[in-house]
C-alpha atoms as a PDB file:
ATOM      1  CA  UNK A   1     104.448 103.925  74.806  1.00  0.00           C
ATOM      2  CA  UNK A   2     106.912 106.308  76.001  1.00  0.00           C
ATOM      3  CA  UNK A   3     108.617 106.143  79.547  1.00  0.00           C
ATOM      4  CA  UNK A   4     106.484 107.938  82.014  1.00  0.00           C
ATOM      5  CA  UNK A   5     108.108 111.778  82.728  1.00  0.00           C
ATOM      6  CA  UNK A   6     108.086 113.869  86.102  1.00  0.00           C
ATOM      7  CA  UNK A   7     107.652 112.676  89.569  1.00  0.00           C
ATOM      8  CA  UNK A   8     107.892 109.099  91.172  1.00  0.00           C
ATOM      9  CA  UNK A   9     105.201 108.451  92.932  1.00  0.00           C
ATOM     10  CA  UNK A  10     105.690 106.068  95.872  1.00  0.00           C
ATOM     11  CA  UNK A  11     102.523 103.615  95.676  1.00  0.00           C
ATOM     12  CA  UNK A  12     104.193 103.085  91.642  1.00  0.00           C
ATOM     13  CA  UNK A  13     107.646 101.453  92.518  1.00  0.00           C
ATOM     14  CA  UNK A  14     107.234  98.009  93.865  1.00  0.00           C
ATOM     15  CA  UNK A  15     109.527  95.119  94.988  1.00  0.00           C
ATOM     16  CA  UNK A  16     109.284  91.712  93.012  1.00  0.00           C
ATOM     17  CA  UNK A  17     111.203  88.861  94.534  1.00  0.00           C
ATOM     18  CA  UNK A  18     111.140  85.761  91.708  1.00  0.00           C
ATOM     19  CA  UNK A  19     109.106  87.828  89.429  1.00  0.00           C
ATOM     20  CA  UNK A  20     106.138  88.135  91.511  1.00  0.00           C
ATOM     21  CA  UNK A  21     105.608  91.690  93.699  1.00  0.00           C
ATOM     22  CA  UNK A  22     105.118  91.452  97.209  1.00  0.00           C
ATOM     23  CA  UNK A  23     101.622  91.503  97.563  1.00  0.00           C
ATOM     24  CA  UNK A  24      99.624  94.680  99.761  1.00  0.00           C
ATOM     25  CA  UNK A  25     103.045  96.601 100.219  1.00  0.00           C
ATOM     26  CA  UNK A  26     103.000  99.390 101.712  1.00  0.00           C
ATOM     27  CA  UNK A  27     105.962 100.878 101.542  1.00  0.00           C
ATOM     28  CA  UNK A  28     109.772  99.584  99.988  1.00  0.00           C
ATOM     29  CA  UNK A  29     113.308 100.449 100.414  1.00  0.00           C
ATOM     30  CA  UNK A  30     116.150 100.442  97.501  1.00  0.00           C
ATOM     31  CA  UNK A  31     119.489 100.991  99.456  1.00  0.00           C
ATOM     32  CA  UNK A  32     122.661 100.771  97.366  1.00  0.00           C
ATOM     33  CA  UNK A  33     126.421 101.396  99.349  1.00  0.00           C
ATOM     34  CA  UNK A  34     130.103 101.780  98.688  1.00  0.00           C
ATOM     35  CA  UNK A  35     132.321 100.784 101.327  1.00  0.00           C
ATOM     36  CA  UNK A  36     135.112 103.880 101.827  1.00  0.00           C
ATOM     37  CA  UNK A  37     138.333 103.192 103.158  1.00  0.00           C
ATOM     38  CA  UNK A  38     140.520 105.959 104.422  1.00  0.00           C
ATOM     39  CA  UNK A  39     143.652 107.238 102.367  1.00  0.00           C
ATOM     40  CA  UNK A  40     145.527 109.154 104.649  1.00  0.00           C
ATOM     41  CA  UNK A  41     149.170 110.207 104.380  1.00  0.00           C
ATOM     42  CA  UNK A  42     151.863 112.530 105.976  1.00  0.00           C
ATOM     43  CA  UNK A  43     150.971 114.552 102.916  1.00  0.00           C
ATOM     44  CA  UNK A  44     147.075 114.724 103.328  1.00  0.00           C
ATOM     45  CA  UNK A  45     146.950 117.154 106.710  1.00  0.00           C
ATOM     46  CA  UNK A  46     144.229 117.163 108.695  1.00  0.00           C
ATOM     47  CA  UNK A  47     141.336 116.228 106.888  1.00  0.00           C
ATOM     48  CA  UNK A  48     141.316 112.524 105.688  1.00  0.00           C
ATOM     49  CA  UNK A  49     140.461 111.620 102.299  1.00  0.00           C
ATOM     50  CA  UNK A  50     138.685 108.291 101.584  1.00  0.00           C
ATOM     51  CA  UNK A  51     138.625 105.700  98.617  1.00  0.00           C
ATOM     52  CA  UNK A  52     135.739 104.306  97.023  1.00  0.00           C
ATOM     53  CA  UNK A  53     135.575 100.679  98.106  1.00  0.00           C
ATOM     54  CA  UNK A  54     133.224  97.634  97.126  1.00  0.00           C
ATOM     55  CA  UNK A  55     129.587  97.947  96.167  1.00  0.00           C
ATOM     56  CA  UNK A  56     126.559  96.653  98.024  1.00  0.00           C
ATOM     57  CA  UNK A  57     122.772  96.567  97.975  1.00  0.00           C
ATOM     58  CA  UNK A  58     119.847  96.124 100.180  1.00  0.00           C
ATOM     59  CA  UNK A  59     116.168  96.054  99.544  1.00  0.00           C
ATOM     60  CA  UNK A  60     113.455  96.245 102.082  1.00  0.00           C
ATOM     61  CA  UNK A  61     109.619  96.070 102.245  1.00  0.00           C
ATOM     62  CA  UNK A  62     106.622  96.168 104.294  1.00  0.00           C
ATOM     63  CA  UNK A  63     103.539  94.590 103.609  1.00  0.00           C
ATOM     64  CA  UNK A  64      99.949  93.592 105.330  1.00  0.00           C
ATOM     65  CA  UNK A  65     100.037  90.119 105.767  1.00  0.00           C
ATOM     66  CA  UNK A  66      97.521  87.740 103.935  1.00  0.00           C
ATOM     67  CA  UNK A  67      96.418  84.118 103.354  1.00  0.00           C
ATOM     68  CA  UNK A  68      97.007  82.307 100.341  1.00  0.00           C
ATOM     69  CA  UNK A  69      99.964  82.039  98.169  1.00  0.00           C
ATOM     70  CA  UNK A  70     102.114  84.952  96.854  1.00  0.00           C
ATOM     71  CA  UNK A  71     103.147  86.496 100.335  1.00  0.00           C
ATOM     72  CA  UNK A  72     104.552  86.093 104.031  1.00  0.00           C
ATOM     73  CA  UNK A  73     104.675  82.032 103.570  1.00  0.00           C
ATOM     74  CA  UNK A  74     106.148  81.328  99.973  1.00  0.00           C
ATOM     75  CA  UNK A  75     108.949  84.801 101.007  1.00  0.00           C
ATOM     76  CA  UNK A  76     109.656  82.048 104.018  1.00  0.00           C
ATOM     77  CA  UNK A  77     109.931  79.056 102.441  1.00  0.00           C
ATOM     78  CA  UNK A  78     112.256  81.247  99.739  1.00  0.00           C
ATOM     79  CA  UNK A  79     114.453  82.063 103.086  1.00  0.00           C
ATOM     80  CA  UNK A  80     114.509  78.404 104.446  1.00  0.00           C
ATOM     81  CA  UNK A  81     115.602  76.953 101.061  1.00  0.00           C
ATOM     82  CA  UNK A  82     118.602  79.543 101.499  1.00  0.00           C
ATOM     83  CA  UNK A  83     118.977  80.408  97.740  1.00  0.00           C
ATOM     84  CA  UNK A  84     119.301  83.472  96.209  1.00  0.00           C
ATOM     85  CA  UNK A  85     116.427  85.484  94.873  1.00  0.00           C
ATOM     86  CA  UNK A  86     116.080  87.424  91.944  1.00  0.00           C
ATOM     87  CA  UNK A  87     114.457  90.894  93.469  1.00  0.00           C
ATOM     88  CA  UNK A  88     113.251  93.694  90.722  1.00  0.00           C
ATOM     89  CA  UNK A  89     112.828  97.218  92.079  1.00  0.00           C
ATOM     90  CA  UNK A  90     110.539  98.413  89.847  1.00  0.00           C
ATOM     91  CA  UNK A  91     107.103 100.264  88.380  1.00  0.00           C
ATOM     92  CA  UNK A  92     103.774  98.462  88.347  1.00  0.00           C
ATOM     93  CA  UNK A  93     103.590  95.887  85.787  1.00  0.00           C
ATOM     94  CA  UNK A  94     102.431  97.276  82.831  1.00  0.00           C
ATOM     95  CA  UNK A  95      99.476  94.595  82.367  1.00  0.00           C
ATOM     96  CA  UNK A  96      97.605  95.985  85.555  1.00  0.00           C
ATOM     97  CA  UNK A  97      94.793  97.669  84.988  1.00  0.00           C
ATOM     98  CA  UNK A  98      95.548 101.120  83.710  1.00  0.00           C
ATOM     99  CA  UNK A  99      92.433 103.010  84.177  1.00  0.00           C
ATOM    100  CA  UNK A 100      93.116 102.666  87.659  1.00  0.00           C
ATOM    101  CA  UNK A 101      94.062 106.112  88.449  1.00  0.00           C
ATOM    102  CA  UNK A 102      95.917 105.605  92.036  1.00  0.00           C
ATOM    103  CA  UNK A 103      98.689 104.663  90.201  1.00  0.00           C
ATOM    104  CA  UNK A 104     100.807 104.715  86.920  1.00  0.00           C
ATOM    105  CA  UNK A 105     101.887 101.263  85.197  1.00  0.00           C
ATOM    106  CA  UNK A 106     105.669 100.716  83.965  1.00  0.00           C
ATOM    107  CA  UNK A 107     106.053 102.234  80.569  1.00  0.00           C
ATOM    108  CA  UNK A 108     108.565 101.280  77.766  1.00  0.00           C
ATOM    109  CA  UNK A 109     111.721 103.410  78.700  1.00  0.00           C
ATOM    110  CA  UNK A 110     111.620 103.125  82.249  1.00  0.00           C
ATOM    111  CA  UNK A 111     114.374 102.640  84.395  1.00  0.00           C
ATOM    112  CA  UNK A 112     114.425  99.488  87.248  1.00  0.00           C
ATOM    113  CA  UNK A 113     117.034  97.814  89.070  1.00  0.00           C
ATOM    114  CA  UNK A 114     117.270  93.828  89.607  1.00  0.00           C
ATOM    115  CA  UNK A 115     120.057  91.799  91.175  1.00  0.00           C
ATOM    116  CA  UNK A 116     120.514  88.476  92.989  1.00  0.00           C
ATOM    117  CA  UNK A 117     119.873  89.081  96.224  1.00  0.00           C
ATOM    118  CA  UNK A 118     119.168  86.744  99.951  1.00  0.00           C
ATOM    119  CA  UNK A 119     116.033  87.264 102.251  1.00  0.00           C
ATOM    120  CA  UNK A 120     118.173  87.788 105.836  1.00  0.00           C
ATOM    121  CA  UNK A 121     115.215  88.416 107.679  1.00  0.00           C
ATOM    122  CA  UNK A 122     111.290  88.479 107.811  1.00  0.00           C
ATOM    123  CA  UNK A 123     109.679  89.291 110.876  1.00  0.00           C
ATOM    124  CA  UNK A 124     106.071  89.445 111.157  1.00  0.00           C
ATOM    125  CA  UNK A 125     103.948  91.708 113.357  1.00  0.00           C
ATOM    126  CA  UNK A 126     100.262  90.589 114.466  1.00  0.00           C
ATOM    127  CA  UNK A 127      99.207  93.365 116.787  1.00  0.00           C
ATOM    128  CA  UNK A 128      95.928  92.929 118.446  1.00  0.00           C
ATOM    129  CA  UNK A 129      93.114  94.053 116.546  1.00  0.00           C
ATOM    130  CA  UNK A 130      95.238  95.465 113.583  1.00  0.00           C
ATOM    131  CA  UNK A 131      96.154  94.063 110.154  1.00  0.00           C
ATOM    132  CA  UNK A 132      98.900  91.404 110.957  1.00  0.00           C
ATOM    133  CA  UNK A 133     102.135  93.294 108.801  1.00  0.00           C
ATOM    134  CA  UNK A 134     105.381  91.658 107.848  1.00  0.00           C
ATOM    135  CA  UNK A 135     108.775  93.266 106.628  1.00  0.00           C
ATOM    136  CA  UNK A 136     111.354  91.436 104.583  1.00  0.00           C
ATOM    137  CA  UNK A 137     114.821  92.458 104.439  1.00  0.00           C
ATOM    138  CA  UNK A 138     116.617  91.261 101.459  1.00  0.00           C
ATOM    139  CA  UNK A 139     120.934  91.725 101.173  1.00  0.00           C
ATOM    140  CA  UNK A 140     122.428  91.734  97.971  1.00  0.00           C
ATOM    141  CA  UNK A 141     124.158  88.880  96.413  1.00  0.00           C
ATOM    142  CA  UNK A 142     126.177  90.303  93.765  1.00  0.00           C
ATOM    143  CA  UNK A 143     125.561  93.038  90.830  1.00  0.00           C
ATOM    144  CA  UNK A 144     122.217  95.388  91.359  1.00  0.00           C
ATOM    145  CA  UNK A 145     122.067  96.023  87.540  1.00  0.00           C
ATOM    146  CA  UNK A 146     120.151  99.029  86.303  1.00  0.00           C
ATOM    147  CA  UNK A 147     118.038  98.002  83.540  1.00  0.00           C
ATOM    148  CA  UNK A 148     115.027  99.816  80.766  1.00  0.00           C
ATOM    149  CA  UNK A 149     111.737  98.311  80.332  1.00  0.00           C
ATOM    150  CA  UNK A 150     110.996  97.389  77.074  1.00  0.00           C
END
């Protein structure tokens, strides 16, 4: 198939961490940086001029919390072991259903990003009588690499 064309909706781009998405997500966060440094001389007057610096990454997500495996407790036990974590930012697998018409699967052509990354922090939120929510924050760990679905 070809990639998909126009606008992005939100509810298609999900976060994977280890291949799996983060299950019930409501909403995710792709935040790349460059560090700037200033350049300033006798020569550049008043207004400064900067330098592009060193690269850097976060992702974040929200999601409804929910028993079983796949969500807030394997993300924690990912944290406690320390180790990186391969994240994908990225459409909806395209092996989900696709007559499902709230949202449009990956297609062949389709840009993603996916880099090594560390989950920093994962708060949960159990408000009384409200869907318990958690939100992971994970920092980059080296290269976000922009990648095409095949």
């Amino acid at each position: 198939m070809a990639a998909n064309t126009g606008i992005i909706e939100g509810q298609d781009l999900l976060v994977y961490v280890a291949g799996t998405a983060i299950a019930h997500s409501t909403t995710c966060t792709l935040s790349p940086t460059v560090e700037t440094r200033d350049r300033v001389t006798k020569d550049t007057g008043k207004w400064k001029t900067k330098k592009a610096g060193m690269l850097d990454w976060e992702v974040t997500a929200e999601a409804l919390a929910m028993y079983g495996a796949g969500n807030y407790h394997t993300l924690l036990a990912a944290m406690i072991t320390r180790a990186d974590v391969t994240i994908k930012f990225a459409g909806r697998d395209a092996s989900v259903d696709p007559t499902n018409d709230n949202f449009t699967t990956e297609q062949t052509g389709d840009t993603y990003y996916e880099g090594p990354g560390i989950i920093t922090q994962l708060p949960q939120t159990a408000p009384n009588n409200a869907d318990a929510t958690f939100t992971i924050t994970i920092t980059g760990n080296g290269e976000l690499e922009t990648k095409t679905a095949t």
